[in-house]
N, C-alpha and C. Protein backbone atom coordinates (compact mmCIF):
# COMPACT_ATOMS: atom_id res chain seq x y z
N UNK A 1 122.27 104.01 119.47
CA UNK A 1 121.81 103.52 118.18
C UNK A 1 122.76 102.41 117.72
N UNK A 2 122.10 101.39 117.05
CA UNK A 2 123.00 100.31 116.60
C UNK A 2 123.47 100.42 115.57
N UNK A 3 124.90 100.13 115.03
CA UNK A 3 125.77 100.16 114.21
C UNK A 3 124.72 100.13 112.54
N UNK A 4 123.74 99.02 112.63
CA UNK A 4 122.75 99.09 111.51
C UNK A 4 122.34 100.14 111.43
N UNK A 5 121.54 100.80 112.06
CA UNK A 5 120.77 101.79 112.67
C UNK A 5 121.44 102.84 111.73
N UNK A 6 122.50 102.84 112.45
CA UNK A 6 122.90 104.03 111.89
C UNK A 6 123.59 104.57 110.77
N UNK A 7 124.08 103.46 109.70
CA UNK A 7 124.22 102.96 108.49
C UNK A 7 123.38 103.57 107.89
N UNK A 8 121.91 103.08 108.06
CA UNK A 8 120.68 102.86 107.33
C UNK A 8 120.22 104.30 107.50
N UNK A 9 120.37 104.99 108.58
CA UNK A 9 120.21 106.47 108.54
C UNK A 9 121.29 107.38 107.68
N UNK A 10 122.58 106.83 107.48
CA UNK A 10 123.45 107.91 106.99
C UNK A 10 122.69 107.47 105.43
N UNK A 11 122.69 106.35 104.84
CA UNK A 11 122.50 105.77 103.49
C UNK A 11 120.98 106.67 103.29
N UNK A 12 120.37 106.84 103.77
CA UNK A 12 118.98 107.44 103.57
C UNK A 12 118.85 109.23 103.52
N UNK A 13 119.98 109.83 104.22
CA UNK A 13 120.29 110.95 104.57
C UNK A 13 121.09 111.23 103.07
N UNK A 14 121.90 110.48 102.25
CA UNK A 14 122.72 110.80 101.72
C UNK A 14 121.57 110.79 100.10
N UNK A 15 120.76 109.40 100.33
CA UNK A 15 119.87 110.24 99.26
C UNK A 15 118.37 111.16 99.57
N UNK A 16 118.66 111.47 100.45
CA UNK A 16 117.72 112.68 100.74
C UNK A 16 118.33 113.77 99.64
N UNK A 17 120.02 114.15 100.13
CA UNK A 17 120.86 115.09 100.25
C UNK A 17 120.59 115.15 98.74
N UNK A 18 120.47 113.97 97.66
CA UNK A 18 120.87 113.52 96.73
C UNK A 18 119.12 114.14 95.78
N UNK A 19 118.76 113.81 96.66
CA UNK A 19 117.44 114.90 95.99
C UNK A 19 116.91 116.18 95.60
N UNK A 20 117.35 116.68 97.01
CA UNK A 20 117.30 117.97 97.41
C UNK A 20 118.03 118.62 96.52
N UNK A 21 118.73 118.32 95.77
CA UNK A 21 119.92 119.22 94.89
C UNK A 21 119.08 118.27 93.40
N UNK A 22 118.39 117.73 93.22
CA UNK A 22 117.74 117.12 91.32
C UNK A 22 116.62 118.22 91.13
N UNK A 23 117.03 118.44 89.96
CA UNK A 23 115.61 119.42 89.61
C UNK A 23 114.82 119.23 89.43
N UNK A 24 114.32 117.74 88.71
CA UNK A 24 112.82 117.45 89.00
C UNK A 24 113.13 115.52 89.08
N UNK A 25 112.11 115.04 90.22
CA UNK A 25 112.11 113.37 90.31
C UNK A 25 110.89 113.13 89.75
N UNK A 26 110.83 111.56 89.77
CA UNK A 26 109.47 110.59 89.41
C UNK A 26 109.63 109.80 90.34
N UNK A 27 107.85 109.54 90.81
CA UNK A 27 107.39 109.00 92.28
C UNK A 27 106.72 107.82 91.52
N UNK A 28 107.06 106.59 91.56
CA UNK A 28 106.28 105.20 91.37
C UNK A 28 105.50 105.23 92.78
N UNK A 29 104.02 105.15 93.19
CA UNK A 29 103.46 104.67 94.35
C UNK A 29 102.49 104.03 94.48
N UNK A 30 102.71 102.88 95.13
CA UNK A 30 102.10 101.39 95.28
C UNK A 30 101.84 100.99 96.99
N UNK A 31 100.47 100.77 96.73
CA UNK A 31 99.94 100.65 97.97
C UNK A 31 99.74 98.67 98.05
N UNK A 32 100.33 98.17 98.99
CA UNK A 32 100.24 96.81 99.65
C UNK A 32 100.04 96.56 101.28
N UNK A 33 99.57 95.35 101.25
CA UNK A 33 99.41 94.85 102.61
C UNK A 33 100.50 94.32 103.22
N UNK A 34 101.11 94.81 104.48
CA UNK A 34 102.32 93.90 105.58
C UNK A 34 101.66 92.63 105.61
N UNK A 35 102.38 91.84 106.42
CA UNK A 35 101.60 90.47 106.71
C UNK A 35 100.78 90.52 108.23
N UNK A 36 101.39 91.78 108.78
CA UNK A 36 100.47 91.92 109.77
C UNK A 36 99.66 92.58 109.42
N UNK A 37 98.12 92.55 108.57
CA UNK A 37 97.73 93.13 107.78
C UNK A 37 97.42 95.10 107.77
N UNK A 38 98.49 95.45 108.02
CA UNK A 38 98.08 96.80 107.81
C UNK A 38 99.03 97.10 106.39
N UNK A 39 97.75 97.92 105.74
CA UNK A 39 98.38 98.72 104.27
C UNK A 39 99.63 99.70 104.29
N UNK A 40 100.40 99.61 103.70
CA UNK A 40 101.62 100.50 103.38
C UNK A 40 101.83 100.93 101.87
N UNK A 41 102.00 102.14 102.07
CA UNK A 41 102.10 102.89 100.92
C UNK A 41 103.45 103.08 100.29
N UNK A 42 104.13 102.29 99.67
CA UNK A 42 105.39 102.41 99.28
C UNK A 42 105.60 103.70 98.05
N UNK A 43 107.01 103.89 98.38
CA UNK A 43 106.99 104.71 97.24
C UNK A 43 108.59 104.73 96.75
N UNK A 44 108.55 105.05 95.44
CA UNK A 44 109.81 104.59 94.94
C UNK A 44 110.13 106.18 94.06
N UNK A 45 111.49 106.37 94.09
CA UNK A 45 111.69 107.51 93.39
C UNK A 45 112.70 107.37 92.06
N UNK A 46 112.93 108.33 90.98
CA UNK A 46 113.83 108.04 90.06
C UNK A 46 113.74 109.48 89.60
N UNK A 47 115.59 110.13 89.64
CA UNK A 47 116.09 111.01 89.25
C UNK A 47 117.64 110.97 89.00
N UNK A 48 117.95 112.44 88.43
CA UNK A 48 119.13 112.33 88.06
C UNK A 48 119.86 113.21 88.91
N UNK A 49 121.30 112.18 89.16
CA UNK A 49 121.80 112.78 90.73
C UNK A 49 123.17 113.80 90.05
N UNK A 50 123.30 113.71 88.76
CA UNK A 50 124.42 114.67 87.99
C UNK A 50 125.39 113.60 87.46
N UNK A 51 125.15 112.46 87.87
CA UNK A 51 125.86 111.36 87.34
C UNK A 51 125.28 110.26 86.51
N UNK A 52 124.33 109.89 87.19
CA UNK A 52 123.79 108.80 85.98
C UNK A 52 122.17 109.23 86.99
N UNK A 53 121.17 108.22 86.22
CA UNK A 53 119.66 108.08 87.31
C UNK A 53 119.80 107.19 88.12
N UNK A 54 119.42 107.59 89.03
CA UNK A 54 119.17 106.47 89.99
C UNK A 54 117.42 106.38 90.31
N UNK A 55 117.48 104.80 90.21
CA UNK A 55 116.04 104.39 91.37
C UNK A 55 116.44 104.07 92.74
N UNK A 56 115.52 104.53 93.27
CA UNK A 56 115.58 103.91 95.12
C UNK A 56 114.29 103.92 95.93
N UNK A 57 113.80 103.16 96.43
CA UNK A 57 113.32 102.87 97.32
C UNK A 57 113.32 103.96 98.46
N UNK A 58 112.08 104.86 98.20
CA UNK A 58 112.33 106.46 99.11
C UNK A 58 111.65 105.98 100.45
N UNK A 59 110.45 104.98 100.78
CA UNK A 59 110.11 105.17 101.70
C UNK A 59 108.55 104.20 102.18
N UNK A 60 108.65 103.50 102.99
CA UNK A 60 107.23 103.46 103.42
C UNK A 60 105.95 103.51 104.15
N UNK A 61 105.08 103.98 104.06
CA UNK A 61 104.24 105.00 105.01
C UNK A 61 103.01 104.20 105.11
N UNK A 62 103.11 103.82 106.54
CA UNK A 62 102.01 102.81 107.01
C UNK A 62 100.52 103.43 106.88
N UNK A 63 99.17 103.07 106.35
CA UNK A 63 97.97 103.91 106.06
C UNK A 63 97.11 103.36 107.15
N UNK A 64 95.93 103.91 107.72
CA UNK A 64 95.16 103.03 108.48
C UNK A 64 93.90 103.68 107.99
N UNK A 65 92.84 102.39 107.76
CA UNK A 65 91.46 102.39 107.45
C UNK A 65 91.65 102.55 105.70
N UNK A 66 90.57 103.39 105.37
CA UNK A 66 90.12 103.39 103.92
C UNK A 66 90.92 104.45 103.41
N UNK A 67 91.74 104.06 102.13
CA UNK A 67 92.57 104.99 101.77
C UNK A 67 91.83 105.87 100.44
N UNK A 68 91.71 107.27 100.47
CA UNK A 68 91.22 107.84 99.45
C UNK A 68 92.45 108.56 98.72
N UNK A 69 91.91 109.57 97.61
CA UNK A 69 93.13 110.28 97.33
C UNK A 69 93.73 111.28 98.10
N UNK A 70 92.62 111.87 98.90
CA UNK A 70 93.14 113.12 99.88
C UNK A 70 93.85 112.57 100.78
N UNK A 71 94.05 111.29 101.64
CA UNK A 71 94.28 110.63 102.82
C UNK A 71 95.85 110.11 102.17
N UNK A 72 96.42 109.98 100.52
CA UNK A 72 97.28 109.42 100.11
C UNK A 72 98.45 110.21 99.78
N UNK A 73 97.45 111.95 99.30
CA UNK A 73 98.15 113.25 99.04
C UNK A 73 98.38 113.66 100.67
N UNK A 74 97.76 113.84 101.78
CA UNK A 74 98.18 113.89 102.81
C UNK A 74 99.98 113.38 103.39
N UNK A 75 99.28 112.21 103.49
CA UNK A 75 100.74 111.28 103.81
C UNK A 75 101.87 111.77 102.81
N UNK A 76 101.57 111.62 101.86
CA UNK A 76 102.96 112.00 100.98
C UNK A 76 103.71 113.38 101.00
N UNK A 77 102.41 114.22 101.13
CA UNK A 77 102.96 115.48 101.30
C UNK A 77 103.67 115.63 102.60
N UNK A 78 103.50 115.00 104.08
CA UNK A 78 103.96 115.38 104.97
C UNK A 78 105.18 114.73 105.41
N UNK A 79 105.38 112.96 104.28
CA UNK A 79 106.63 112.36 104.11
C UNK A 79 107.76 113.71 103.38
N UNK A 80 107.20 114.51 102.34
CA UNK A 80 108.00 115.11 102.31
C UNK A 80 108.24 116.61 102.56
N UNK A 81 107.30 117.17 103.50
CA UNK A 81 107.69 118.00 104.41
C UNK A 81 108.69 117.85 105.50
N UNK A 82 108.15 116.60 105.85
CA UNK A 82 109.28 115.91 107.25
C UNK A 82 110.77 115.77 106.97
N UNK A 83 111.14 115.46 105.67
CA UNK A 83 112.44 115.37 105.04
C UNK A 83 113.08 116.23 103.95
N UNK A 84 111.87 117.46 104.24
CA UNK A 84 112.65 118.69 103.25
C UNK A 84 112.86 118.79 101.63
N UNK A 85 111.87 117.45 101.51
CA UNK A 85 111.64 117.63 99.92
C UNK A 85 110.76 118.43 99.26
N UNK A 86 110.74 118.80 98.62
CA UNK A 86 109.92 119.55 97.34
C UNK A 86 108.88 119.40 96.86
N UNK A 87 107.91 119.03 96.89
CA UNK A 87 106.95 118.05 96.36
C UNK A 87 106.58 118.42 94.80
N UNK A 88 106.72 120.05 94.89
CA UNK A 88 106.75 120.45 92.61
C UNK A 88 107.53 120.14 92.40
N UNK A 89 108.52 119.37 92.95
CA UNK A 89 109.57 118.97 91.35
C UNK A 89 109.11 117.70 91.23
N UNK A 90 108.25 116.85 91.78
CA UNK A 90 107.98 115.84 90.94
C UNK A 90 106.97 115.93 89.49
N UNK A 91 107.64 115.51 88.54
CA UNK A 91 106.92 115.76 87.04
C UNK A 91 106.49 114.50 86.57
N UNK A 92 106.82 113.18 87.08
CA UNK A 92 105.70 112.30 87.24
C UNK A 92 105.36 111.59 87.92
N UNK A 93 103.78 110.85 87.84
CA UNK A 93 103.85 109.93 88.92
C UNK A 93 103.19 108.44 88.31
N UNK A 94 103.65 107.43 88.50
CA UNK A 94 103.40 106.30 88.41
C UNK A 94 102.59 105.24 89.28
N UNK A 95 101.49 105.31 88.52
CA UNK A 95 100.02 104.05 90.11
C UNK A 95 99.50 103.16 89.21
N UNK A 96 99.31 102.30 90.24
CA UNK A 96 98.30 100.94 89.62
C UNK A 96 96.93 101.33 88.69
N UNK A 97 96.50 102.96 88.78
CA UNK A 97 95.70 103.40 88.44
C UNK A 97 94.16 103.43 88.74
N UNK A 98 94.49 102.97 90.18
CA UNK A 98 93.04 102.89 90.99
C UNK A 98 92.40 104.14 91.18
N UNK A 99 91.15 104.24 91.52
CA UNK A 99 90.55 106.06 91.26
C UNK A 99 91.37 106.41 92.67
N UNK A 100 91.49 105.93 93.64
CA UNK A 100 92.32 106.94 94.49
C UNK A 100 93.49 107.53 94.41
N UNK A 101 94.07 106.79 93.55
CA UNK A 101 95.97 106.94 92.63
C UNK A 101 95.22 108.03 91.56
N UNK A 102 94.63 107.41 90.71
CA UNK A 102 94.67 108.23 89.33
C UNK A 102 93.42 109.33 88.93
N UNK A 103 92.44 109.33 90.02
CA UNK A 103 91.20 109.96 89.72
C UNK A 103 91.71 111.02 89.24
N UNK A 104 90.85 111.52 88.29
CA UNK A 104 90.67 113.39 87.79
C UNK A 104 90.55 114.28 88.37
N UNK A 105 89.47 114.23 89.57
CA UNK A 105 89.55 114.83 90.43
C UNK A 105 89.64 114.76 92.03
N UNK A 106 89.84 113.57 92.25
CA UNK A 106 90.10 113.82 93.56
C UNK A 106 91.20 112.88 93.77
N UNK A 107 91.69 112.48 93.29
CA UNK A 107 92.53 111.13 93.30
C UNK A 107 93.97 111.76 93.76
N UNK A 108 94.85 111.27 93.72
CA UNK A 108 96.60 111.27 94.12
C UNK A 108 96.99 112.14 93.19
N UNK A 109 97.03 112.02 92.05
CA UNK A 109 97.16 112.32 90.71
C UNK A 109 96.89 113.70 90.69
N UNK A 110 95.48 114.27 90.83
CA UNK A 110 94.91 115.36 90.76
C UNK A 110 95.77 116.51 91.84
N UNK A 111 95.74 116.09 93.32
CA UNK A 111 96.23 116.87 94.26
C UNK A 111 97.75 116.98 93.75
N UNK A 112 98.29 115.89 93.61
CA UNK A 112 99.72 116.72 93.42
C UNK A 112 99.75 117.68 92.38
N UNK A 113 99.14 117.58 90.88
CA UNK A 113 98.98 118.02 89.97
C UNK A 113 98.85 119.81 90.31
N UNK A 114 98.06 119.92 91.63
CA UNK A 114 97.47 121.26 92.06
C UNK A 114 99.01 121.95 92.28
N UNK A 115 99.52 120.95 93.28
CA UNK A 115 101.59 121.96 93.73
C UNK A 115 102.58 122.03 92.39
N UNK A 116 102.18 120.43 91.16
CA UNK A 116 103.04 120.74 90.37
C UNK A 116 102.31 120.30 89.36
N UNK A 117 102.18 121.74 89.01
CA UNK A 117 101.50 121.73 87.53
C UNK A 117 102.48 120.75 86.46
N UNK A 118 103.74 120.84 86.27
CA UNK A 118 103.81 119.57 84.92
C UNK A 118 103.54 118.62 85.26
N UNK A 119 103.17 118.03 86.07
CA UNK A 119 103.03 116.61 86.32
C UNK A 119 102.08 115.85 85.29
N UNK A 120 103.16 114.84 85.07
CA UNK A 120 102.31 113.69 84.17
C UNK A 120 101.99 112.68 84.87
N UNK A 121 100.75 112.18 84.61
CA UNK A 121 100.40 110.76 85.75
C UNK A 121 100.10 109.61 84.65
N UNK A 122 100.73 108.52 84.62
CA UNK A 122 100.73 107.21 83.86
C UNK A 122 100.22 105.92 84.90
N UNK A 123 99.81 104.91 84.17
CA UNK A 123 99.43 104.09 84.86
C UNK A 123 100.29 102.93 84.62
N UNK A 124 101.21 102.48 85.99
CA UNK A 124 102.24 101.26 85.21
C UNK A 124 102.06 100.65 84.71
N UNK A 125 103.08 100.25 83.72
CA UNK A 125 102.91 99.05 82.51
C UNK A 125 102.85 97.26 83.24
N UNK A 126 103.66 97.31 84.38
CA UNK A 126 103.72 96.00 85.24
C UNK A 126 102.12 95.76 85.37
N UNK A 127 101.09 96.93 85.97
CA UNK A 127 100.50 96.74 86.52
C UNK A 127 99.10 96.34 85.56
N UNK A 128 98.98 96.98 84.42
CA UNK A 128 98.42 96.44 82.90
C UNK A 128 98.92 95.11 82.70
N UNK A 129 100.13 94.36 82.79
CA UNK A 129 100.30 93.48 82.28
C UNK A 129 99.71 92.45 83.13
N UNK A 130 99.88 92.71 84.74
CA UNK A 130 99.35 91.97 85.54
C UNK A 130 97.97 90.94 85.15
N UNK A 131 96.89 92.42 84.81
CA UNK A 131 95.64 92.52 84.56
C UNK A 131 95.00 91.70 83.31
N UNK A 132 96.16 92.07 82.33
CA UNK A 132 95.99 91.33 81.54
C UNK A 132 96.37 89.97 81.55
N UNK A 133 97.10 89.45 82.20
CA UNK A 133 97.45 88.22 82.53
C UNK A 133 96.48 87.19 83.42
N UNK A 134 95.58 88.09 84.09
CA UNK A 134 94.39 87.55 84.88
C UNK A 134 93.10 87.02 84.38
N UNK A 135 93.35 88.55 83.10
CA UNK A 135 91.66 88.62 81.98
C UNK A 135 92.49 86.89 81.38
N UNK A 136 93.53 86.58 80.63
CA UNK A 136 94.05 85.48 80.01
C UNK A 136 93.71 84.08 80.61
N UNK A 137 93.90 84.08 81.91
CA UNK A 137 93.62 83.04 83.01
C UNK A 137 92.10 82.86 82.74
N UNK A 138 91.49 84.11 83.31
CA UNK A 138 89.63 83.66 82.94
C UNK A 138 89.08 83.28 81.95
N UNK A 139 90.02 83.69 81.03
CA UNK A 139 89.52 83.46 79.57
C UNK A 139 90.13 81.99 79.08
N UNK A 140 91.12 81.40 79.79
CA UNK A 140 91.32 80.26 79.72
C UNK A 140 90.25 78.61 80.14
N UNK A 141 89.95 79.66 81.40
CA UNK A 141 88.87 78.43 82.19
C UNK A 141 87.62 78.68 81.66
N UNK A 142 87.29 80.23 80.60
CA UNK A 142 86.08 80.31 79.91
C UNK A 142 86.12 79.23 79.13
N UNK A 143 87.17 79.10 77.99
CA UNK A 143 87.07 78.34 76.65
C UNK A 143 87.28 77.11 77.34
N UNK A 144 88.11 76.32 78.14
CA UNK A 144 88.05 75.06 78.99
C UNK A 144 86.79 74.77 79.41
N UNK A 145 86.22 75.74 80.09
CA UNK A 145 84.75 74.99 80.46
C UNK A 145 83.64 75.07 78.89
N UNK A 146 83.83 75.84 78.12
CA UNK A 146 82.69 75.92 76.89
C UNK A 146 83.32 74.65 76.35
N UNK A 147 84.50 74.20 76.40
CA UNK A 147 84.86 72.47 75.85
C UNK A 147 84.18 71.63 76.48
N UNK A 148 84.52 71.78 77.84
CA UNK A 148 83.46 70.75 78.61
C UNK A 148 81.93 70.02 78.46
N UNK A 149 81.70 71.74 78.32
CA UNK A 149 80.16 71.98 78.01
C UNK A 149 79.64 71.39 76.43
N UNK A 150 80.38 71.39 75.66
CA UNK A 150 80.31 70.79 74.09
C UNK A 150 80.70 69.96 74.58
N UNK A 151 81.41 68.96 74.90
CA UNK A 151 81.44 67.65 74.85
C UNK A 151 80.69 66.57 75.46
N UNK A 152 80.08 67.17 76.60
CA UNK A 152 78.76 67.05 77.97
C UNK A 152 77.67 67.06 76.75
């Protein structure tokens, strides 16, 4: 193993270690495209390690084909079977709020909800603002073109 290699394994091991001992985390998870276009499911965590919170960058889990909520609760659950995490102590979770992230019932949201009942599911604020920043854009080239159109 190369000197990186194995850095990047102790640094990842140490916040595993760093989990495994928090009583309850929050899972931000955001699904994007590589540039070789296959989807990856990132996921980001935030807890308290007895010293201050930390965020980090827990992990990312390559998806193939059509991602639903069962196919998203799958993967995650077995990211953290594979590394000995807990999956009820997460008490919230954070998504773009697509029905496969946030559905009621079948969505991301819902299944974890089933292992950990407190779970709160929110829909990020980045990801609202995004949206709204897009509706602003259309609504820009709306009133630009209704000028056009009055002055035509």
């Amino acid at each position: 193993m190369r000197r990186v290699e194995a850095l990047a394994s102790d640094v990842f091991e140490t916040l595993l270690d760093k989990l495994r001992k928090a009583e309850v985390m929050s899972l931000a998870v955001d699904e994007s495209t590589d540039n070789s276009d296959v989807a990856q499911l990132c996921l980001y965590v935030r807890f308290f390690d007895g010293e201050c919170f930390r965020e980090e960058l827990l992990g990312l889990i390559p998806l193939e084909g059509h991602t639903t909520g069962e196919i998203l609760f799958t993967k995650i659950a077995s990211f953290f079977e594979d590394n000995k995490l807990d999956l009820a102590r997460v008490n919230m979770l954070v998504t773009d709020g697509a029905p496969s992230m946030a559905g009621r019932q079948q969505g991301l949201a819902a299944r974890i909800k089933a292992v950990a009942p407190q779970l709160r599911s929110v829909h990020c604020l980045i990801h609202q603002s995004l949206l709204c920043a897009k509706l602003s854009d259309s609504l820009e080239q709306i009133k630009l073109n209704m000028g056009i159109n009055l002055v035509n």
